[in-house]
Protein backbone atom coordinates (compact mmCIF):
# COMPACT_ATOMS: atom_id res chain seq x y z
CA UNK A 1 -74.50 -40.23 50.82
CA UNK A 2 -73.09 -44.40 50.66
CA UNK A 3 -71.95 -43.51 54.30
CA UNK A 4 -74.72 -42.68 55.71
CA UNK A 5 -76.32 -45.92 54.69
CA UNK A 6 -72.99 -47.85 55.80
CA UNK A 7 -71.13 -48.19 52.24
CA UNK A 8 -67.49 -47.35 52.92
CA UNK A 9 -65.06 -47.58 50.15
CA UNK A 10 -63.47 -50.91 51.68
CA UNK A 11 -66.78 -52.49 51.57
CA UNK A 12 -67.40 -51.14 47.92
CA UNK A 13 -64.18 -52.90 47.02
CA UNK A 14 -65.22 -55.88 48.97
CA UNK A 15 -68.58 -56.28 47.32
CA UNK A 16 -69.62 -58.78 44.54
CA UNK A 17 -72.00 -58.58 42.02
CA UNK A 18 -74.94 -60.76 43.29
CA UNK A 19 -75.38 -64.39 41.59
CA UNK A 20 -77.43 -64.52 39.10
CA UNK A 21 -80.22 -67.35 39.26
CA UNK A 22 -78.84 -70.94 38.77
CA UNK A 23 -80.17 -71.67 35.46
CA UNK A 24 -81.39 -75.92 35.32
CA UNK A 25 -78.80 -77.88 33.50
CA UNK A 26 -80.43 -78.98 30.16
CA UNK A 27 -79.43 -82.59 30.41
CA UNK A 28 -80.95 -82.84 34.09
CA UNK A 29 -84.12 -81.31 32.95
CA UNK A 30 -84.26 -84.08 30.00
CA UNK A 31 -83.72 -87.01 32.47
CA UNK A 32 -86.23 -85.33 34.91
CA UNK A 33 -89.24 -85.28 32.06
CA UNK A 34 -88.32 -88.93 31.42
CA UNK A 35 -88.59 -89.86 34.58
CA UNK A 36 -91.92 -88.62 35.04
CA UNK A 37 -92.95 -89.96 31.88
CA UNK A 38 -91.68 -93.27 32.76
CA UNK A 39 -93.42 -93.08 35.97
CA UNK A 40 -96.63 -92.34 34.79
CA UNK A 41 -96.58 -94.51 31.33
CA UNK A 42 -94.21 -97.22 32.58
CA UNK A 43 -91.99 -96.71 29.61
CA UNK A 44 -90.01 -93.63 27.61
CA UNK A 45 -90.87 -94.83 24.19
CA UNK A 46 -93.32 -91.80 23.86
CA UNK A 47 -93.92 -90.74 19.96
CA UNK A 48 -91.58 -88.00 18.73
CA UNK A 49 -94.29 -85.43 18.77
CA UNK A 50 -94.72 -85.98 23.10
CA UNK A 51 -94.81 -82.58 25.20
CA UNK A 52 -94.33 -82.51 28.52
CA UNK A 53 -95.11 -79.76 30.92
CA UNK A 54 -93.49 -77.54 27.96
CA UNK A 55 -90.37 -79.75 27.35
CA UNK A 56 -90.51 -81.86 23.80
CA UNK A 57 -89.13 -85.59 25.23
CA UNK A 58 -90.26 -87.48 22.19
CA UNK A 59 -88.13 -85.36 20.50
CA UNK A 60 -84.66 -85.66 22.70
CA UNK A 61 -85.45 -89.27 23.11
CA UNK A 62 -85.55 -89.72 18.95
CA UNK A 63 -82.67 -87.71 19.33
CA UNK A 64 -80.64 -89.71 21.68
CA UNK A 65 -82.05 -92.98 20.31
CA UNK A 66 -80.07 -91.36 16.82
CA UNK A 67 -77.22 -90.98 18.29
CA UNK A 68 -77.20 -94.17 19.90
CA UNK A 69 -77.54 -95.95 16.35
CA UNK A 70 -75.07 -93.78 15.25
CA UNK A 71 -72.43 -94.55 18.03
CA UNK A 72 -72.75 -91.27 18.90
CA UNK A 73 -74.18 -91.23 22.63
CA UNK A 74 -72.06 -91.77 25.85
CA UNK A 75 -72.43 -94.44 27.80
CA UNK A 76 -72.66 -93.05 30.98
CA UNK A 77 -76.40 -91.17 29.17
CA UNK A 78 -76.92 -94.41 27.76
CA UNK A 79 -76.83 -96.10 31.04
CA UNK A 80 -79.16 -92.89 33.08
CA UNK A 81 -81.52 -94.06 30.16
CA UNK A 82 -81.98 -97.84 30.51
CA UNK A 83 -81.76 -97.12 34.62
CA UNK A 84 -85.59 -95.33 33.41
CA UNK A 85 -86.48 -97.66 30.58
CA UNK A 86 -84.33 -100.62 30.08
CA UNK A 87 -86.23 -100.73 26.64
CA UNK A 88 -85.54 -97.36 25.79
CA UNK A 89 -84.08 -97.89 22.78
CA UNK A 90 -85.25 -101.55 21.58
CA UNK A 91 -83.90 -103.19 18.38
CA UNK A 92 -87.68 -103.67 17.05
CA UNK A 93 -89.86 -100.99 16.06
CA UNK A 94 -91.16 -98.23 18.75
CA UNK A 95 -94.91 -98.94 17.86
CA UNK A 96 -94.40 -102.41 18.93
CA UNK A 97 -92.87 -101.14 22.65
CA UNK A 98 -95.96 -98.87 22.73
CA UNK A 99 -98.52 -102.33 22.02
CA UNK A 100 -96.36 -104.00 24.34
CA UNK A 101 -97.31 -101.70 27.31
CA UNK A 102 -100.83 -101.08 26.21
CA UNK A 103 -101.05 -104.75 26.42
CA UNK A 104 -99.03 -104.61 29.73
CA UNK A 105 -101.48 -102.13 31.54
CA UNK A 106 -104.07 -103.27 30.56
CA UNK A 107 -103.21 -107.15 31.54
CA UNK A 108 -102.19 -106.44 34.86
CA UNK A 109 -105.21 -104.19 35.63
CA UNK A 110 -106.47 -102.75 39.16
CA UNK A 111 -103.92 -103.29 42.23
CA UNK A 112 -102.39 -105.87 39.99
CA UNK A 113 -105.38 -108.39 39.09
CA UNK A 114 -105.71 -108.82 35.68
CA UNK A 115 -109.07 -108.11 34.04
CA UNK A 116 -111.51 -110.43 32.97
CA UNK A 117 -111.58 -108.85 29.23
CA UNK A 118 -109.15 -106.97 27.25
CA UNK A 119 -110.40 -104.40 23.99
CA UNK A 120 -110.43 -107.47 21.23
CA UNK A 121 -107.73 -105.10 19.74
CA UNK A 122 -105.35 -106.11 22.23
CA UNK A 123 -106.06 -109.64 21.43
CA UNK A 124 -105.62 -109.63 17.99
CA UNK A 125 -102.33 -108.39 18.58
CA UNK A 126 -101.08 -111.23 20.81
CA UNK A 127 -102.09 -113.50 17.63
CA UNK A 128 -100.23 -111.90 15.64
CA UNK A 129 -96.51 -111.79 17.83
CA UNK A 130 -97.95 -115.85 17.96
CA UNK A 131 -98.10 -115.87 14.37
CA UNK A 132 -94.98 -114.37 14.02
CA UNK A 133 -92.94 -115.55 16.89
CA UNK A 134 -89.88 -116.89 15.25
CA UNK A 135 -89.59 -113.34 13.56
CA UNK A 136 -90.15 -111.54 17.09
CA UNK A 137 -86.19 -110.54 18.88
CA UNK A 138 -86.01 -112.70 21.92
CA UNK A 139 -86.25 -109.68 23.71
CA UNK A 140 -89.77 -109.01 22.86
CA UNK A 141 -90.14 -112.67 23.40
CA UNK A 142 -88.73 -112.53 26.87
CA UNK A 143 -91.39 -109.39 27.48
CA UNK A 144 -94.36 -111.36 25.86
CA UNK A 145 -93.25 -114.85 28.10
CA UNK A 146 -93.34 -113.00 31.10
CA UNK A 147 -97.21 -111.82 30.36
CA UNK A 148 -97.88 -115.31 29.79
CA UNK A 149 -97.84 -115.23 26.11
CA UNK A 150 -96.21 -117.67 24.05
CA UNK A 151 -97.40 -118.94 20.39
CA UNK A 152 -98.88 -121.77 22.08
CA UNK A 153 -101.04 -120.00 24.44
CA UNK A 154 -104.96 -120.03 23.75
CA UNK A 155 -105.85 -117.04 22.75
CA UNK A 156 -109.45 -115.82 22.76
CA UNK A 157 -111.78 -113.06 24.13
CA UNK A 158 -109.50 -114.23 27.31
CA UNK A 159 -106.07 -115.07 26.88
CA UNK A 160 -104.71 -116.43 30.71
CA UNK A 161 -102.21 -113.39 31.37
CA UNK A 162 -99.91 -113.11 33.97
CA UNK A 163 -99.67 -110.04 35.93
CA UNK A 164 -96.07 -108.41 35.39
CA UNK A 165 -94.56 -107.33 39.20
């Protein structure tokens, strides 16, 4: 019956199970979600609870930002991170990376141009990193100097921001 559809017993020898399907590498899928979260929110400090398309990133990232305090990460996955977020893992508090880019979006607006009013939210928190400036890491001073914002910078209902390239 195998010879009449052409299955001789050299070719049954010769045969090989077929491949199974290629299942995605873990790690790439990770990087891929952050990616596309970075793309969309400009940053990959996303809250532990964050979902994305069925993958839970807030909770890898909170897990590789452990293992980073911990010494624990490579540096080769350290590195594929900051390539995404050079922030991704600041020395300051995640809530204040998350204000940071609110402010960020917001301030640089449409094509670029920066609005002529931010949500007074957003303003009183540039007073307060004023207020609190010498407390601030230089690296959120670095990211709040190139928006414009210093602690001598008049701040109002509308601060003079600096769109961020």
């Amino acid at each position: 019956m195998l010879a009449r559809i052409g299955i001789t017993a050299e070719t049954a020898r010769a045969a090989q199970p077929p491949t199974p399907p290629a299942e995605p590498d873990p790690l790439d899928t990770a990087f891929a979600h952050a990616r596309t979260y970075a793309d969309r929110y400009g940053h990959i400090a996303a809250p532990a609870g964050t979902v994305l398309d069925g993958f839970r990133l807030g909770k890898w990232l909170a897990w590789q930002r452990r293992r980073a305090h911990q010494g624990r990460l490579s540096p080769a996955r350290a590195k594929a991170l900051a390539m995404i977020d050079p922030w991704w893992n600041p020395a300051w508090p995640l809530q204040w990376q998350r204000d940071y880019h609110r402010l960020r979006t917001a301030a640089t607006g449409a094509d670029g141009v920066p609005p002529t009013n931010l949500p007074r939210s957003l303003y009183r928190w540039i007073r307060v990193q004023q207020e609190t400036w010498e407390h601030l890491h230089p690296g959120q001073q670095g990211l709040l100097t190139a928006l414009g914002i210093t602690p001598h910078t008049p701040v109002g209902e509308r601060p003079a921001l600096r769109a961020v390239p």
